[in-house]
N, C-alpha and C. Protein backbone atom coordinates (compact mmCIF):
# COMPACT_ATOMS: atom_id res chain seq x y z
N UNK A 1 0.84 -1.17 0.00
CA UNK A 1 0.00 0.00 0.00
C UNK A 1 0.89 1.24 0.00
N UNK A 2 0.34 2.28 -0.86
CA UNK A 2 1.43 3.25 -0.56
C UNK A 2 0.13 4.66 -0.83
N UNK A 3 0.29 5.33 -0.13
CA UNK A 3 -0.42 6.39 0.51
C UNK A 3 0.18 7.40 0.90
N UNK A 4 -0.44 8.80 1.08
CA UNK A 4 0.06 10.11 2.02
C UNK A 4 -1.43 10.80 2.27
N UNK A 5 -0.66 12.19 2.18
CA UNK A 5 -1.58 13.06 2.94
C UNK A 5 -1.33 14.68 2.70
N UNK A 6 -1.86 15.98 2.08
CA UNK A 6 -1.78 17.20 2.33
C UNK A 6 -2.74 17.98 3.50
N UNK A 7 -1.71 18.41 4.17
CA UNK A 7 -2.01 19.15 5.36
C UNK A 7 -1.64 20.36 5.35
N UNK A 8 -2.33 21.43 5.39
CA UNK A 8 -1.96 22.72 5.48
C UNK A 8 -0.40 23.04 5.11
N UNK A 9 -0.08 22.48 4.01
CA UNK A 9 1.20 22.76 3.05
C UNK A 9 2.19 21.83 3.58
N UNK A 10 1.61 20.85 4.18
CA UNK A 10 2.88 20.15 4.65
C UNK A 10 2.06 18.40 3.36
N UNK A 11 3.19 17.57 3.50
CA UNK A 11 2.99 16.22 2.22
C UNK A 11 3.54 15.24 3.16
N UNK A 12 3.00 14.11 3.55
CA UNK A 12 3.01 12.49 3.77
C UNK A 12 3.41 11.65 2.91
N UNK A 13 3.86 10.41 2.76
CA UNK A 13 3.75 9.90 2.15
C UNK A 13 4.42 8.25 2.70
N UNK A 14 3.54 7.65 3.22
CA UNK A 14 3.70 6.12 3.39
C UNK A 14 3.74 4.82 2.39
N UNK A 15 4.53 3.79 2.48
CA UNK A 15 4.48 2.53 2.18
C UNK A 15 4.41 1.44 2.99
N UNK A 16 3.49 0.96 3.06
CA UNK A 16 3.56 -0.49 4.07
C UNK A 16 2.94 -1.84 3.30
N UNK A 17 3.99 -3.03 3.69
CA UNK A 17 3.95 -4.06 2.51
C UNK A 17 2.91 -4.87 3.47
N UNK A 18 1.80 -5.37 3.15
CA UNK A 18 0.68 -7.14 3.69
C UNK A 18 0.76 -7.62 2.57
N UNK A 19 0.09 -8.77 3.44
CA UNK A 19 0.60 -10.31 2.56
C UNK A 19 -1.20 -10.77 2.78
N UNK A 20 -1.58 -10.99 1.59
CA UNK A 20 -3.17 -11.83 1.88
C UNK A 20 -2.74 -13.34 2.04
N UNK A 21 -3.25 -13.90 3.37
CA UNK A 21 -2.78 -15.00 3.43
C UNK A 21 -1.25 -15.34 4.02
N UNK A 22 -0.52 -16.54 4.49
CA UNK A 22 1.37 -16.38 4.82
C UNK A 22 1.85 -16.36 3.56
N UNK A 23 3.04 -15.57 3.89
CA UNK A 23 3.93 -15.39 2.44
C UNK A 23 4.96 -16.71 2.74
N UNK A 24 5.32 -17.15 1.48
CA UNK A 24 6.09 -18.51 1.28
C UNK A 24 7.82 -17.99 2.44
N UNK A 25 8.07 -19.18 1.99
CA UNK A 25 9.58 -18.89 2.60
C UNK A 25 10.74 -17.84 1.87
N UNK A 26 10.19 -17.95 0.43
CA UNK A 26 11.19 -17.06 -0.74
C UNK A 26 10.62 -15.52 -0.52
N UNK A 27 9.36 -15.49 -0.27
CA UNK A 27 9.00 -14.10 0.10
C UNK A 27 9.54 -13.56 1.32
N UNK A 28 9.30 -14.51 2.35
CA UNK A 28 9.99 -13.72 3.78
C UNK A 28 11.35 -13.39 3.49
N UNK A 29 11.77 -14.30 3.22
CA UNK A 29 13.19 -13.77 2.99
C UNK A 29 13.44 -12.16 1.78
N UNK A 30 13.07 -12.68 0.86
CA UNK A 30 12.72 -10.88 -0.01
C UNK A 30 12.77 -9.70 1.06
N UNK A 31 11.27 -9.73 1.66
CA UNK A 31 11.04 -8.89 2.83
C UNK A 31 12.05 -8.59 3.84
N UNK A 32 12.84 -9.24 4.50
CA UNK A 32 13.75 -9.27 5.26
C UNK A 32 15.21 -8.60 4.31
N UNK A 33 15.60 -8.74 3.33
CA UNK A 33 16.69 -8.25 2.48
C UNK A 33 16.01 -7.04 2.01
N UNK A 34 14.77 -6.72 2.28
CA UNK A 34 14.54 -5.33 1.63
C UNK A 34 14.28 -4.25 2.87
N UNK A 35 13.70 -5.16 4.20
CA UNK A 35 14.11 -4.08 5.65
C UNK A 35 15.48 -3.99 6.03
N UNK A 36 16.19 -4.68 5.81
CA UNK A 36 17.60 -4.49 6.06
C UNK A 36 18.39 -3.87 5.34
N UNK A 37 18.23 -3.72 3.96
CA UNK A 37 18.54 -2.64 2.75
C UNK A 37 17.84 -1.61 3.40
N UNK A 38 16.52 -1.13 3.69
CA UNK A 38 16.30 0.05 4.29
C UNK A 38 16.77 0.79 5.87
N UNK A 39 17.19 -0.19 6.29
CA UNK A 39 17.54 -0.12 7.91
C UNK A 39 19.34 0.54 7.48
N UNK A 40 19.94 -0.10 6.76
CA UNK A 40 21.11 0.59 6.33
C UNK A 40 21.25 1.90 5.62
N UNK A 41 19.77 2.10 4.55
CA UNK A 41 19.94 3.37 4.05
C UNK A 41 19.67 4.30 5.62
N UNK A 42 18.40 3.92 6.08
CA UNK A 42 18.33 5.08 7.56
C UNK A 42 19.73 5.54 8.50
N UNK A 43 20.30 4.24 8.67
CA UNK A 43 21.44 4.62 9.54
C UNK A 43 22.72 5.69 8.77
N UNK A 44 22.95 4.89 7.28
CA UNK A 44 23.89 5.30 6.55
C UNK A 44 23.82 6.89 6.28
N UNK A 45 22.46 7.16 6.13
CA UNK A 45 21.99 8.69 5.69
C UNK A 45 22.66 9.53 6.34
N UNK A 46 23.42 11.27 5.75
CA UNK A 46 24.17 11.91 6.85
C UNK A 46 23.63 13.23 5.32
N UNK A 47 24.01 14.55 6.70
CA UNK A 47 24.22 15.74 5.87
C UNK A 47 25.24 15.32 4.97
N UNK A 48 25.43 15.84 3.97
CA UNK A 48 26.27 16.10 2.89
C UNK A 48 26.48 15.06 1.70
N UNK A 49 25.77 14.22 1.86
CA UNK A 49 26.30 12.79 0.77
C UNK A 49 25.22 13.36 0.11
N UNK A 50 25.56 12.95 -1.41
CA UNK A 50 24.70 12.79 -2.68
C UNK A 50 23.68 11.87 -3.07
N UNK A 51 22.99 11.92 -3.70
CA UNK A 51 21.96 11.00 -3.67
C UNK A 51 22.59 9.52 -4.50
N UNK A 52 23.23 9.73 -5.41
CA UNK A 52 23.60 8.34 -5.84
C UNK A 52 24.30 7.66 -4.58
N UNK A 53 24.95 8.47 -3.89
CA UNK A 53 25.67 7.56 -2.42
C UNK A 53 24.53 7.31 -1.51
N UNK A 54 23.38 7.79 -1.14
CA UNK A 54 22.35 7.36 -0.54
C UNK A 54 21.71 6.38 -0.87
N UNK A 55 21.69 6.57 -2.44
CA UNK A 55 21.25 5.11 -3.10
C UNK A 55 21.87 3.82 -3.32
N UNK A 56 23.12 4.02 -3.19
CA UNK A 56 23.89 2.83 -2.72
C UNK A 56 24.09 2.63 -1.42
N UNK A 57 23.37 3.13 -0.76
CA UNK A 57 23.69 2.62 1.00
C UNK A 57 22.86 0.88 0.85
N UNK A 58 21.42 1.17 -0.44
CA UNK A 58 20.96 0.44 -0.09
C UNK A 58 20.54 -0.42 -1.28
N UNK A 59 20.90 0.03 -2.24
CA UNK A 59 21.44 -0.87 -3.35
C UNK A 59 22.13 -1.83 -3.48
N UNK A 60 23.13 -1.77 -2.97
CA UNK A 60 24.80 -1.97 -2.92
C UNK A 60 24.36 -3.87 -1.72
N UNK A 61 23.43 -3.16 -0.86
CA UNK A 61 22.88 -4.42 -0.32
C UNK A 61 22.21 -5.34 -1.22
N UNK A 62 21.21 -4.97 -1.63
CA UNK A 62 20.39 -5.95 -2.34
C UNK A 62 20.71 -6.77 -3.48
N UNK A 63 21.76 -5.94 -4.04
CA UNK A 63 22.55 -6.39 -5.19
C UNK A 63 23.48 -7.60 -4.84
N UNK A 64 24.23 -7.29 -3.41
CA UNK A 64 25.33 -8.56 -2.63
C UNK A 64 24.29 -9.81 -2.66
N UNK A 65 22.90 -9.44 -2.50
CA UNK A 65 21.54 -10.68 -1.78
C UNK A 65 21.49 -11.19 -3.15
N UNK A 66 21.77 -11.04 -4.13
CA UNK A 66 21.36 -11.49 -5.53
C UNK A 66 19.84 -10.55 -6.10
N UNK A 67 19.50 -9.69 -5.65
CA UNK A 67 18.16 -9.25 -6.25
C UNK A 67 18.27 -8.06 -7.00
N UNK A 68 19.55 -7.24 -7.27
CA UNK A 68 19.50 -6.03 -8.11
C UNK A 68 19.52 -6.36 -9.19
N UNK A 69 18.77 -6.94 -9.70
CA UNK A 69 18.62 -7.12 -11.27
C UNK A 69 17.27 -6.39 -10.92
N UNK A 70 16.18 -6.87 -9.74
CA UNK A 70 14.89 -6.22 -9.61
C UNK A 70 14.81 -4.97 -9.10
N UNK A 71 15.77 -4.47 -8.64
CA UNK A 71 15.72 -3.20 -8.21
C UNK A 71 15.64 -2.20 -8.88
N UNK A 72 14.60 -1.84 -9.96
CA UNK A 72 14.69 -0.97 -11.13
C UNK A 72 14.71 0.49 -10.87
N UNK A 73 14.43 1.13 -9.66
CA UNK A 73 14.24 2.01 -9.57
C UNK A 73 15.27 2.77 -8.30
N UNK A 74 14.86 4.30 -8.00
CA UNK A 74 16.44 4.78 -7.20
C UNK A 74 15.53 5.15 -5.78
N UNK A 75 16.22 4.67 -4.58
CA UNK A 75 16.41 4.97 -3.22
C UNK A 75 15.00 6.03 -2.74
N UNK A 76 14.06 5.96 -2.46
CA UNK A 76 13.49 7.12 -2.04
C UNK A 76 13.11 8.04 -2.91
N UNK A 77 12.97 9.44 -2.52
CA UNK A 77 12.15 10.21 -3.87
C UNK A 77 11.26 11.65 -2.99
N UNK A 78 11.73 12.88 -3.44
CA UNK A 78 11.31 14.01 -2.90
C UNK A 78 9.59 13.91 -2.89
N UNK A 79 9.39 14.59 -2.34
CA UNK A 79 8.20 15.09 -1.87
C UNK A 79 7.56 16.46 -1.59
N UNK A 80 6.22 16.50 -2.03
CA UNK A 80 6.25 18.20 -2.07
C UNK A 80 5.43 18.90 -3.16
């Protein structure tokens, strides 16, 4: 699901992954290599780095897991 919100000039914007039904064993694992790719971009994040280096905080993971062939798209994304 991915959702937000405008509030008196301010912008939201959520993603949260459900599963109808248990997800197999190949899915949990997905899920788990894609919170841990995000748990590294959060920590990794600092003033001054560029966005392609933000995007490899957590690229750079998923790609080691074998899955950046699916990763078609870049790190996050302004808002506003």
């Amino acid at each position: 699901l991915d959702f937000g919100a405008y509030y008196k000039g301010y912008v939201s914007d959520m993603t949260r992954t459900v599963s109808v039904g248990e997800p197999d064993a190949e899915l949990k694992k997905i899920y788990d290599i894609v919170l841990e790719a995000q748990l590294r971009g959060v920590n990794g994040i600092k003033a001054g780095i560029t966005g392609k280096e933000a995007d490899a905080l957590t690229r750079d993971y998923i790609t080691e897991k074998g899955y950046g062939e699916y990763y078609g798209h870049s790190t996050g994304h302004g808002i506003g």
